[in-house]
N, C-alpha and C. Protein backbone atom coordinates (compact mmCIF):
# COMPACT_ATOMS: atom_id res chain seq x y z
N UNK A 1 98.81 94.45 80.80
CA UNK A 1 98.05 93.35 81.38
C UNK A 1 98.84 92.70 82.51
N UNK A 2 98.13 92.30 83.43
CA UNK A 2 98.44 91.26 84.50
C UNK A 2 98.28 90.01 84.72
N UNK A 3 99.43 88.97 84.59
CA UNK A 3 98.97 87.47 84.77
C UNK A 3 99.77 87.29 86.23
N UNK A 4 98.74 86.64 86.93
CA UNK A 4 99.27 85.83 87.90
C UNK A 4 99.53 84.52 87.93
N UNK A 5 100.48 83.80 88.62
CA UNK A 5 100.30 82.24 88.95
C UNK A 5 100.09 82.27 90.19
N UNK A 6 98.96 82.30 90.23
CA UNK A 6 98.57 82.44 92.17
C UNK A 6 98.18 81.22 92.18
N UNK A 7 98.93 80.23 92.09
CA UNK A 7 98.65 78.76 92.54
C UNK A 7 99.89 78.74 92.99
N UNK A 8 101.31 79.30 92.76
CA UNK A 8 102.34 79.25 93.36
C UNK A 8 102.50 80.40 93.72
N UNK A 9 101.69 81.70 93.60
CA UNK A 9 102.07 82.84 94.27
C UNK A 9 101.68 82.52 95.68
N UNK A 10 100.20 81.86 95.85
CA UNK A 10 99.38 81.66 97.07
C UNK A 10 100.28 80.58 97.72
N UNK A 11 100.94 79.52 97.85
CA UNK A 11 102.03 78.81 98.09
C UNK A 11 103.22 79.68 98.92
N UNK A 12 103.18 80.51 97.84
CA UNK A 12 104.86 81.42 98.38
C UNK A 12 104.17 82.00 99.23
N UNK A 13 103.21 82.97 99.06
CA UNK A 13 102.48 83.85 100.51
C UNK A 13 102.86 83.54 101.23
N UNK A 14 101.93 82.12 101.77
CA UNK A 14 101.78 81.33 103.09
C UNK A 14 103.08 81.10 103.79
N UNK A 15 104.29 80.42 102.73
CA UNK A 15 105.40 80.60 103.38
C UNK A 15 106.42 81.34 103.84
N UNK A 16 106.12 82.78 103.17
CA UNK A 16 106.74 84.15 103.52
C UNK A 16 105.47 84.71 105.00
N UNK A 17 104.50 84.70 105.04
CA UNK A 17 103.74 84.51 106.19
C UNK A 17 104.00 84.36 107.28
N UNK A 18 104.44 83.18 107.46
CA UNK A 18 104.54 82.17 107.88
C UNK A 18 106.12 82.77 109.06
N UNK A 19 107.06 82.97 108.03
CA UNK A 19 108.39 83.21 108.11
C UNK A 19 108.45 84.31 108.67
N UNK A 20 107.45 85.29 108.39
CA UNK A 20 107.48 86.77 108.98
C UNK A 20 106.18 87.05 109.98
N UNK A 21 105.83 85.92 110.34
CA UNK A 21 104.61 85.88 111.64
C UNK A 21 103.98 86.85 111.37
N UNK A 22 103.33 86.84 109.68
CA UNK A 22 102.54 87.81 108.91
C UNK A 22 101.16 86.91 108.70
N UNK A 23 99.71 87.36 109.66
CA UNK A 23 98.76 86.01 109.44
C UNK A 23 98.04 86.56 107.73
N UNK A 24 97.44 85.95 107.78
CA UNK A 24 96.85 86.04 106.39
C UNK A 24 95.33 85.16 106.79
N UNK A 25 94.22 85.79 106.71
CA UNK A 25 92.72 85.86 107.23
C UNK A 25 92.13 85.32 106.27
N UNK A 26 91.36 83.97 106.45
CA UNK A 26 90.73 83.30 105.52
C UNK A 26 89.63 84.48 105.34
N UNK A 27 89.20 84.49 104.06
CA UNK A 27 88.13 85.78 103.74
C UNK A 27 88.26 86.17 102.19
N UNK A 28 87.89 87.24 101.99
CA UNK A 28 87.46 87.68 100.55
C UNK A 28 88.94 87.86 99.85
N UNK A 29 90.54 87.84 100.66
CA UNK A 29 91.19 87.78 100.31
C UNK A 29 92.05 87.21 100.18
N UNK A 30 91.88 85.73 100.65
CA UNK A 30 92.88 84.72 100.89
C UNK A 30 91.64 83.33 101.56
N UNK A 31 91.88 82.56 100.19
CA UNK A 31 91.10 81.08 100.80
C UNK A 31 93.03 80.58 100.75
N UNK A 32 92.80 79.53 101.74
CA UNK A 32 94.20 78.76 101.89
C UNK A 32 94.49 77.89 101.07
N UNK A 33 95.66 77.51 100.48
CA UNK A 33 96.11 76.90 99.34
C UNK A 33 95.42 76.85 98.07
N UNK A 34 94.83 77.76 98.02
CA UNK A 34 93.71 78.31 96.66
C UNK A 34 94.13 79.84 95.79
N UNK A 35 94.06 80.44 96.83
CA UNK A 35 94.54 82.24 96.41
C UNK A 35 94.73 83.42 97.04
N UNK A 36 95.25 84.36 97.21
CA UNK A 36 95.86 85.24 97.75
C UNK A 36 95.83 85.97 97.31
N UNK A 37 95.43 87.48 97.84
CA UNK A 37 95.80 88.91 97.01
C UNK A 37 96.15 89.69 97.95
N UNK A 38 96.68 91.10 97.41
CA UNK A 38 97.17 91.90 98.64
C UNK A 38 95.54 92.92 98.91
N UNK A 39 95.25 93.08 100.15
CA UNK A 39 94.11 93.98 100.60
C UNK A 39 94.67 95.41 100.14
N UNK A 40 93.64 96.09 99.90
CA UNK A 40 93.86 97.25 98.71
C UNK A 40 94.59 97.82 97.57
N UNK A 41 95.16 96.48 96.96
CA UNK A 41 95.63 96.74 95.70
C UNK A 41 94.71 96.34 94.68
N UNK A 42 94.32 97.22 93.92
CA UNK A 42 93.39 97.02 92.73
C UNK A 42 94.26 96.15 91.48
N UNK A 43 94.15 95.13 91.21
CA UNK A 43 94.89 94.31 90.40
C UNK A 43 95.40 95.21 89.19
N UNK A 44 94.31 96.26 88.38
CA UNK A 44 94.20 96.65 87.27
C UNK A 44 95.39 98.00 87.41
N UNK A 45 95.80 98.62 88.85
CA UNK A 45 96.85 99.42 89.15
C UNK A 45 98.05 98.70 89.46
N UNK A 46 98.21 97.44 89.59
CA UNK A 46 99.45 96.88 90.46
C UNK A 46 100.45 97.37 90.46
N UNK A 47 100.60 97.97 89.75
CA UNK A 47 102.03 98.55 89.12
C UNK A 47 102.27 99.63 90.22
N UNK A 48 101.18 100.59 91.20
CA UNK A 48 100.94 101.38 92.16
C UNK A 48 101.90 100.51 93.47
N UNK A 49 101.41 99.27 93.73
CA UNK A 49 102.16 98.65 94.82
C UNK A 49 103.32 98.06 94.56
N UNK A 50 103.89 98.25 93.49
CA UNK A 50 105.46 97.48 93.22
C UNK A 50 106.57 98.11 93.92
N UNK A 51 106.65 99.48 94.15
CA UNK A 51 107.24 100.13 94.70
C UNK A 51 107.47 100.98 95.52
N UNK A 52 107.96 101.85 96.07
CA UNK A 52 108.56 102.43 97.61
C UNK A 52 106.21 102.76 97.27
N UNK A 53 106.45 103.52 98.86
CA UNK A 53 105.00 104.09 98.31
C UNK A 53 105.36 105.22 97.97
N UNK A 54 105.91 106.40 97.86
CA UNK A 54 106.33 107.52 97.81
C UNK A 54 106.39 107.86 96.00
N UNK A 55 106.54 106.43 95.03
CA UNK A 55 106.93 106.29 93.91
C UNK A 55 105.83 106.30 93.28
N UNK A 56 105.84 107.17 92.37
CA UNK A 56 104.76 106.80 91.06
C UNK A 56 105.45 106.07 89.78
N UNK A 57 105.24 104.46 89.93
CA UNK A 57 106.26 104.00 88.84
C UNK A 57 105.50 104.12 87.80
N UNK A 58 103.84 104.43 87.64
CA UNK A 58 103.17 104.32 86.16
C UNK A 58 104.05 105.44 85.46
N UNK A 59 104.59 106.81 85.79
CA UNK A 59 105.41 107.38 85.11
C UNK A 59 106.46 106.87 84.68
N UNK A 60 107.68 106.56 85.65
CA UNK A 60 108.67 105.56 85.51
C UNK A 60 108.67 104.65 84.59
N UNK A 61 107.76 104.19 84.55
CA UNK A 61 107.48 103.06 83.19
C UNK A 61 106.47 102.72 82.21
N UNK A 62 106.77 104.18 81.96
CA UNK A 62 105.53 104.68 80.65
C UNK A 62 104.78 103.38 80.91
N UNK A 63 103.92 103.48 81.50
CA UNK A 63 102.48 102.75 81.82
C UNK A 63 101.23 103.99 81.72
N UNK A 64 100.42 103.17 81.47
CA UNK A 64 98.91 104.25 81.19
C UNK A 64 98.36 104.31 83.24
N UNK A 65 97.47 104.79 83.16
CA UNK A 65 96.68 104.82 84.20
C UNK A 65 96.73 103.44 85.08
N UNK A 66 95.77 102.92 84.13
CA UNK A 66 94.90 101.32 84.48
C UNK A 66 95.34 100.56 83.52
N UNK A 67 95.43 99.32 83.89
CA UNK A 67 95.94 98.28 83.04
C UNK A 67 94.77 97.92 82.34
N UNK A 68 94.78 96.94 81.30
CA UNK A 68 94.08 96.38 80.00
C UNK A 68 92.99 95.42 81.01
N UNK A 69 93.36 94.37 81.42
CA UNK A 69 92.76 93.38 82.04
C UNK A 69 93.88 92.74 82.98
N UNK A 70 93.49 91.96 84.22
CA UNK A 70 94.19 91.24 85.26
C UNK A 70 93.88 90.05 85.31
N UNK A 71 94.85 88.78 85.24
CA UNK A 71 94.19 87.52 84.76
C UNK A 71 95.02 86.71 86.22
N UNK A 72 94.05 85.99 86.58
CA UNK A 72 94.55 85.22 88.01
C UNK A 72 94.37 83.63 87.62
N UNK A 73 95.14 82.87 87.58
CA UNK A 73 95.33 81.56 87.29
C UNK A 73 95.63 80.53 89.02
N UNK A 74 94.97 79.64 89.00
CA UNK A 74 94.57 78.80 90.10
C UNK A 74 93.83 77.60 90.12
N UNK A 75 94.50 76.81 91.06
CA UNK A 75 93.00 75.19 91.01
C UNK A 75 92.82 75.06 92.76
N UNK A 76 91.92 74.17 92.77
CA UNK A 76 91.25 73.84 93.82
C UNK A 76 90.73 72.55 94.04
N UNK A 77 90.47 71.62 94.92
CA UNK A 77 89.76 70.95 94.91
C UNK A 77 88.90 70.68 95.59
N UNK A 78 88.12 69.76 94.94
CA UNK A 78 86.64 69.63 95.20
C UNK A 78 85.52 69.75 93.89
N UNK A 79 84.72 70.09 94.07
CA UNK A 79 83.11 70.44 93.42
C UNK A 79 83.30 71.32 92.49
N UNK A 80 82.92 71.01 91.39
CA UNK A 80 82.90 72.37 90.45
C UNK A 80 82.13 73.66 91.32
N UNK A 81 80.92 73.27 92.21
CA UNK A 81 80.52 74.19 92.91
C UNK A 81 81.46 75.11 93.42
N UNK A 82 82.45 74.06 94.22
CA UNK A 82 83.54 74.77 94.85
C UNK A 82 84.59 75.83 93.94
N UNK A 83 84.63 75.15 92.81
CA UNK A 83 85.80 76.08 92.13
C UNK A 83 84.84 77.61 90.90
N UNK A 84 83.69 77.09 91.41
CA UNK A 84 82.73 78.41 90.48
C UNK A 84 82.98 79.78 92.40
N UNK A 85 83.08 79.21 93.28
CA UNK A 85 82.48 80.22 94.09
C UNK A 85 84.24 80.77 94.46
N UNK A 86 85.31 79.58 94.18
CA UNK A 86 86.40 80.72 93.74
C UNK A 86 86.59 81.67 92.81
N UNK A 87 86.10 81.33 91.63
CA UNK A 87 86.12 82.26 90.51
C UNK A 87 85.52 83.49 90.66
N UNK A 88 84.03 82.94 91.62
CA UNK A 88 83.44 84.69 91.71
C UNK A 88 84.15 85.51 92.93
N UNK A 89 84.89 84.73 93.87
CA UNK A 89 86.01 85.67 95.16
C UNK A 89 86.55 86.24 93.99
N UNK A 90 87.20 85.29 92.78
CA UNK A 90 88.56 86.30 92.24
C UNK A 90 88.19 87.33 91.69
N UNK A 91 86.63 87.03 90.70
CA UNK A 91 86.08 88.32 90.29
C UNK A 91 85.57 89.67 90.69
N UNK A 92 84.96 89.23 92.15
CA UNK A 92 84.91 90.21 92.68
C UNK A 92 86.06 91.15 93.30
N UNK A 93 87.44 90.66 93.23
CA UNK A 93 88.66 91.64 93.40
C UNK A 93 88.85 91.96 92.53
N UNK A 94 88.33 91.40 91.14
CA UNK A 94 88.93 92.48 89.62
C UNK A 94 89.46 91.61 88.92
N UNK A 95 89.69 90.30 88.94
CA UNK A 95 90.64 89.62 87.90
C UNK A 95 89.36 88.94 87.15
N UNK A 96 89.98 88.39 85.78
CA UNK A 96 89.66 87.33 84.83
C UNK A 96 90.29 86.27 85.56
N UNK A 97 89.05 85.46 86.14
CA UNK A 97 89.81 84.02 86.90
C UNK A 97 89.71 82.90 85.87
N UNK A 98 90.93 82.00 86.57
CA UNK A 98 90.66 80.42 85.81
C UNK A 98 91.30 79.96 86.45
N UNK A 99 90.17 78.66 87.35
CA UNK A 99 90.20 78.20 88.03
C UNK A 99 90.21 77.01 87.25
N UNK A 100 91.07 75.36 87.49
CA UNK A 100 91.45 74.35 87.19
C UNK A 100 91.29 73.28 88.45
N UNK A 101 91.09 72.12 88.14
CA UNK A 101 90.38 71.53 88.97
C UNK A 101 91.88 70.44 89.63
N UNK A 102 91.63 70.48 91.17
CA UNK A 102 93.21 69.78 91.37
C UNK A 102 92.59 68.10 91.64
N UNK A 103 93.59 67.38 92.07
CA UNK A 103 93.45 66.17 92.76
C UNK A 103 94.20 66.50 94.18
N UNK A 104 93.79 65.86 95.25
CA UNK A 104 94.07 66.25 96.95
C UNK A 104 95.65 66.00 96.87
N UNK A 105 96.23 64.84 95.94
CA UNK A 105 97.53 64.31 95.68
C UNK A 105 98.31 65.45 95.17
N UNK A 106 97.84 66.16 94.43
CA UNK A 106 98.87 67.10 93.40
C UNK A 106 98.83 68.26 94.76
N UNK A 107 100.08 69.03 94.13
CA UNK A 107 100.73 70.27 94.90
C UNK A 107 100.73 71.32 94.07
N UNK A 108 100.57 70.68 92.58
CA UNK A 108 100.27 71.94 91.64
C UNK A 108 99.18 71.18 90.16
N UNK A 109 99.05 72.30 89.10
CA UNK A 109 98.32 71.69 87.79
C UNK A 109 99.01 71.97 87.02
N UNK A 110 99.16 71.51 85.79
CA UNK A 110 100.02 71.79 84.63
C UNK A 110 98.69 73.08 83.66
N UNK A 111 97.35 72.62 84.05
CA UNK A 111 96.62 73.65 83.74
C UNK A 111 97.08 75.17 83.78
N UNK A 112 97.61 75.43 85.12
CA UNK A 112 97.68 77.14 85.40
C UNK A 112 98.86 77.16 84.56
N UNK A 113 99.89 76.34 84.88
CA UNK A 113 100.94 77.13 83.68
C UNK A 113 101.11 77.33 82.27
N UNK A 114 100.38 75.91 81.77
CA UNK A 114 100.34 76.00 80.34
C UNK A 114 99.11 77.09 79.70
N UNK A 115 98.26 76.93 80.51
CA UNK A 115 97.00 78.19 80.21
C UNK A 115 97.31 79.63 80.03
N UNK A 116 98.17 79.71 81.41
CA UNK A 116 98.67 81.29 81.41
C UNK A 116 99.80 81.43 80.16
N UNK A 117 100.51 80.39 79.85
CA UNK A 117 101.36 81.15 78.61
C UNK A 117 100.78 80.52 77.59
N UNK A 118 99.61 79.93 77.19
CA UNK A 118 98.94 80.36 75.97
C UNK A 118 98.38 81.74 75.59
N UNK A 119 97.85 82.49 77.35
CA UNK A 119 97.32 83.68 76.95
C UNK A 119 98.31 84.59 76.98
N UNK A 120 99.40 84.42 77.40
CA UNK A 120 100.23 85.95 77.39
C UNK A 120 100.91 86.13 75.67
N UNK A 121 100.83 84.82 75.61
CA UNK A 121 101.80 84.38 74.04
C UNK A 121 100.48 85.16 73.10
N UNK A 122 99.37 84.68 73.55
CA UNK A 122 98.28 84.70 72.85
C UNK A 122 97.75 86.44 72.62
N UNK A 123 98.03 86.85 73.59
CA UNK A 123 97.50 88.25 73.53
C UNK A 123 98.66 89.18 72.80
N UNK A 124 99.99 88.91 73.39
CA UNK A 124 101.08 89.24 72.61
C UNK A 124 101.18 89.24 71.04
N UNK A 125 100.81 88.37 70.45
CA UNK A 125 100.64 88.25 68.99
C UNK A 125 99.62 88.90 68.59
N UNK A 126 98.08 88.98 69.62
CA UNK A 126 97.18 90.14 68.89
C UNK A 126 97.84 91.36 69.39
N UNK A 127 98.60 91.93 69.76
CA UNK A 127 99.01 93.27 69.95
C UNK A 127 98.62 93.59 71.13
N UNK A 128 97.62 93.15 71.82
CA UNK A 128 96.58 93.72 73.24
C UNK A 128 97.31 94.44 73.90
N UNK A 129 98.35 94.28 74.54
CA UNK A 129 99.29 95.13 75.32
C UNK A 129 100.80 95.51 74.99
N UNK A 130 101.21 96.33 75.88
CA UNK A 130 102.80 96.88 75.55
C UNK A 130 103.38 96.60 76.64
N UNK A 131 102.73 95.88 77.55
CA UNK A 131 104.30 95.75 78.66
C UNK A 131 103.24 94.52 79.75
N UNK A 132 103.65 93.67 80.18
CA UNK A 132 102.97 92.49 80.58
C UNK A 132 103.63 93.22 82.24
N UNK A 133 102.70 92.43 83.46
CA UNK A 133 103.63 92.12 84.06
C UNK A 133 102.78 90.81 84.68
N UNK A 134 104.33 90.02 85.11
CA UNK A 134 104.03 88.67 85.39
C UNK A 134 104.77 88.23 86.66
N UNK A 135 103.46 88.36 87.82
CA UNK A 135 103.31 87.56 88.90
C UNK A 135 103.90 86.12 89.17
N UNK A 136 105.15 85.60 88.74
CA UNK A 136 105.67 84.39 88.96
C UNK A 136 106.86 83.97 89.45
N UNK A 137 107.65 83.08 90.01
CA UNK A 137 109.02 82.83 90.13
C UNK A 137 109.25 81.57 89.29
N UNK A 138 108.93 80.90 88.47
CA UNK A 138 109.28 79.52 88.16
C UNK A 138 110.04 80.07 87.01
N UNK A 139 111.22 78.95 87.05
CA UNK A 139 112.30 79.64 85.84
C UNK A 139 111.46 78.57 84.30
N UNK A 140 110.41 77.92 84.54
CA UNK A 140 109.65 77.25 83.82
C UNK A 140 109.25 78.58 82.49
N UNK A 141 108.99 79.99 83.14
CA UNK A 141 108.46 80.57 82.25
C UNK A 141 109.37 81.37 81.59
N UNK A 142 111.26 81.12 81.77
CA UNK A 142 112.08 82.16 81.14
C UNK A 142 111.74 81.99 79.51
N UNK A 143 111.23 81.00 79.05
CA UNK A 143 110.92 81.02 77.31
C UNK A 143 110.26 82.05 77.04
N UNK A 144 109.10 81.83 77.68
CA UNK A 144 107.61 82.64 77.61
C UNK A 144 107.93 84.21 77.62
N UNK A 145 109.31 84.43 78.66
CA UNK A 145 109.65 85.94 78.54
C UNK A 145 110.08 86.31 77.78
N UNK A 146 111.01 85.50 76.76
CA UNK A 146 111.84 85.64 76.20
C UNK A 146 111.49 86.03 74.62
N UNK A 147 110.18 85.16 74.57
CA UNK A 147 109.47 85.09 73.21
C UNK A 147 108.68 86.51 73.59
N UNK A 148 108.25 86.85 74.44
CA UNK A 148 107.03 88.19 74.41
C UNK A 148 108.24 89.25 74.20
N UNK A 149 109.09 89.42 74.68
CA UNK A 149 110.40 90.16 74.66
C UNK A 149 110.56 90.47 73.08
N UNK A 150 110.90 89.17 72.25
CA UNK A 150 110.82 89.10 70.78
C UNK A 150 109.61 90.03 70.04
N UNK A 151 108.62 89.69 70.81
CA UNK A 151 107.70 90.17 69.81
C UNK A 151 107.99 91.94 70.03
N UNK A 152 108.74 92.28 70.82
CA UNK A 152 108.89 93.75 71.17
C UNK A 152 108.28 94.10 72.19
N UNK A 153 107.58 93.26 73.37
CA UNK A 153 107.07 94.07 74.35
C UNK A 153 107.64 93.89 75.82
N UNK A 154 107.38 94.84 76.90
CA UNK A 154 108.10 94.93 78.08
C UNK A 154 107.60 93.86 78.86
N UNK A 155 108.30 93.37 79.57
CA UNK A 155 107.92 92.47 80.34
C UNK A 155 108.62 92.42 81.69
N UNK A 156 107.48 92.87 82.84
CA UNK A 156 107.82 92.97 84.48
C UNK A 156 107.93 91.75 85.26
N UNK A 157 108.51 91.32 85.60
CA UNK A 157 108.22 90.64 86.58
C UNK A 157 107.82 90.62 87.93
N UNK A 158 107.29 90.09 89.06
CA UNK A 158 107.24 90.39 90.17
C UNK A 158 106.89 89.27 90.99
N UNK A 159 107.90 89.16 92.53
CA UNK A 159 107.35 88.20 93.17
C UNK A 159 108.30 88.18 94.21
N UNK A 160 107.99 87.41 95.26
CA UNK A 160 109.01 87.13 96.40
C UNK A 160 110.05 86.88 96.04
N UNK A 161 111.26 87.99 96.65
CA UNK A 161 112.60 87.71 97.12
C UNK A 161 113.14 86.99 97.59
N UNK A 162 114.40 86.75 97.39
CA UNK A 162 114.49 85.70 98.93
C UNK A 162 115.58 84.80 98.15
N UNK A 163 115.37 84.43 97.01
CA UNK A 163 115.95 83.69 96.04
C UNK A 163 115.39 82.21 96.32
N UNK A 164 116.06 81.20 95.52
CA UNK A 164 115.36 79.82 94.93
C UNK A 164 114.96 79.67 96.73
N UNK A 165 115.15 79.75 97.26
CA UNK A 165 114.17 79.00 98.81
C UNK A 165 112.47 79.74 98.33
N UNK A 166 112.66 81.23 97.98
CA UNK A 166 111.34 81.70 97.94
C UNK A 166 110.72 80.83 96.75
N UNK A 167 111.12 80.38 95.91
CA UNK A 167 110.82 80.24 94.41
C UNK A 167 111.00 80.78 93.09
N UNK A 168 111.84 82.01 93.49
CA UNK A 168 111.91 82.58 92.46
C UNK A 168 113.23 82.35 91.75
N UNK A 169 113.26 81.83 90.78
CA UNK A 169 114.35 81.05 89.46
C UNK A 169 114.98 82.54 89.34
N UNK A 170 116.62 82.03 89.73
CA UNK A 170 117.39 83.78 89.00
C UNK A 170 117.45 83.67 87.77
N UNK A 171 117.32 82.60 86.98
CA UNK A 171 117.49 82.94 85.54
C UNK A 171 115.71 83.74 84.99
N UNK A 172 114.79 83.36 85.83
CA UNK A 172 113.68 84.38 85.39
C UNK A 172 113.34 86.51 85.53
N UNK A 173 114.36 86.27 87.00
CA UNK A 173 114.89 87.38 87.51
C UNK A 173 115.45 88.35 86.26
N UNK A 174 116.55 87.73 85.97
CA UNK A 174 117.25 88.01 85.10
C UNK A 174 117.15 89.16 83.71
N UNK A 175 115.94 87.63 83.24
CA UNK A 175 115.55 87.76 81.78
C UNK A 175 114.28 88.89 81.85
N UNK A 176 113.60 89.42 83.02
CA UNK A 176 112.74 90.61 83.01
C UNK A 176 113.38 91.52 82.55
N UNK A 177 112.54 92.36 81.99
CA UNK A 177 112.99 93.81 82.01
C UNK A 177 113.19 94.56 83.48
N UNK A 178 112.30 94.35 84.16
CA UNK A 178 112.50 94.73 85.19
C UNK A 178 112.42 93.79 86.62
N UNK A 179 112.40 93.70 87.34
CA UNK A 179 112.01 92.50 88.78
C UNK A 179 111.47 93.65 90.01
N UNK A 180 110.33 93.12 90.22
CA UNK A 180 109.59 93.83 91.49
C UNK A 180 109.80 92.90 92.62
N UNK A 181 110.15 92.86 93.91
CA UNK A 181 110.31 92.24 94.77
C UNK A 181 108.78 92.78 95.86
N UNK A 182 107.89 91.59 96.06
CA UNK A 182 106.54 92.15 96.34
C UNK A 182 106.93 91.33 98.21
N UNK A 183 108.05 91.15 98.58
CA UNK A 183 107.61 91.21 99.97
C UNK A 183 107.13 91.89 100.67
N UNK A 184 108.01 92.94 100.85
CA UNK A 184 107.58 94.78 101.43
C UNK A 184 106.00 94.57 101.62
N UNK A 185 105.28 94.82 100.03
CA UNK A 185 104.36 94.88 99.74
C UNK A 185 103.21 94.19 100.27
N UNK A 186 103.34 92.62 100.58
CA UNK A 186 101.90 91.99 100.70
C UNK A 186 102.16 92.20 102.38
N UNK A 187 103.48 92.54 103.37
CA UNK A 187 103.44 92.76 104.65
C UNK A 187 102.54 94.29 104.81
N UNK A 188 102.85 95.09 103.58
CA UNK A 188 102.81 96.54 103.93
C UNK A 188 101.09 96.55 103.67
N UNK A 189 100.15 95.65 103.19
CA UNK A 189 98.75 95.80 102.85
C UNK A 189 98.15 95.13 103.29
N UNK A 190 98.52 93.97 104.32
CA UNK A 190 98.03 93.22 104.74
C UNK A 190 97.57 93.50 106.22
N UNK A 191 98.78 94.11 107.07
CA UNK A 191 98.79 93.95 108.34
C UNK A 191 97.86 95.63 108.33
N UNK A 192 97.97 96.29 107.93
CA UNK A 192 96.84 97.70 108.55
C UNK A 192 95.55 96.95 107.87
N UNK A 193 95.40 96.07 106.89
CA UNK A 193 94.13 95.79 106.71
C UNK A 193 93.26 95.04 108.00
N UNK A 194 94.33 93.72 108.24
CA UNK A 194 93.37 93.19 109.54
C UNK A 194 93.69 94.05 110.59
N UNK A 195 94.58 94.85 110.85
CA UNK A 195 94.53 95.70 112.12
C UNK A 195 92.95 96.72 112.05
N UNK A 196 92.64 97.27 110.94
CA UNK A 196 91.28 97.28 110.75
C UNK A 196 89.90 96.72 110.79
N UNK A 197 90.26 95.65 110.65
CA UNK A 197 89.11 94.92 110.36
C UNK A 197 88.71 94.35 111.63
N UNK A 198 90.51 94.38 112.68
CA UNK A 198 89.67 93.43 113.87
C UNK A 198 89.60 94.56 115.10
N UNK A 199 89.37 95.98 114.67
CA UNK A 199 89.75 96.70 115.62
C UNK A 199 88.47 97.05 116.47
């Protein structure tokens, strides 16, 4: 399974973006300070874009085909209207969304984080999967790894490099089984996508 915190993944984007005069196109794959995905990565393969492209890591890391389910965590504000017509962007890329409702004041919700490790904790104890991977840098979630770890299962991490400027906590680094560094990645799917799209 796949959890994201794309309330701070979409955060980090913008500022790795930003940094690498990499634009990022309001559209089916990026509303601004809301959510972010990479253009042609199927959430339910991610494990396909973690590495070189040349690599088939689903072998590498006894992974099946397709993952179980892809869960994208995020808030927004405004209108419940507004945060139902995010949920159906996220669905229509493939994830289980949950969307949380912000205030214009906040920079984040305690919703996306505490939600997402009820369900990873949560699915972990029903057995659902054998190897998580988790879309985050906050060293907020080294428990959460630590306990799914306990229960016996693998746990990936993945997210911008760069260290604590990007967001990513080395003690979360660490405590993965493994660490995917997805810069490469959202430059390497992004830029032939709009070079397409605006050609």
């Amino acid at each position: 399974m796949l959890f994201i915190d794309g309330e701070n993944f979409t955060f980090r984007a913008q500022e790795y973006a930003k940094a690498e005069r990499l634009i990022l196109e309001r559209g089916p794959h990026y509303e601004p300070d809301v959510f972010v995905w990479m253009p042609t990565a199927h959430p339910e393969k991610f494990w396909y874009y973690c590495g070189p492209s040349d690599t088939d890591l689903s072998s590498q890391l006894a992974l099946q085909a397709q993952g179980v389910r892809a869960h994208y965590y995020t808030s927004a504000v405004g209108s419940d209207e507004i945060r139902e017509n995010v949920r159906a962007a996220l669905w229509d890329l493939g994830f289980s969304p949950y969307v949380f409702k912000k205030d214009k004041q906040t920079s984040k919700t305690k919703g996306v984080d505490v939600t997402l490790t009820k369900d990873v904790l949560s699915h972990a104890y029903q057995n659902n999967y054998d190897a998580v991977f988790l879309v985050a840098g906050d060293g907020d979630y080294v428990p959460l790894v630590e306990e799914v770890k306990r229960r016996g299962k693998i746990v990936y991490v993945a997210f911008f490099g760069g260290g604590p400027e990007m967001g990513l906590s080395p003690e979360l680094r660490l405590v993965a089984d493994r660490f995917f560094q997805l810069n490469a990645q959202v430059s390497a799917t992004w830029t032939p996508y709009l070079q397409r799209k605006n050609a």
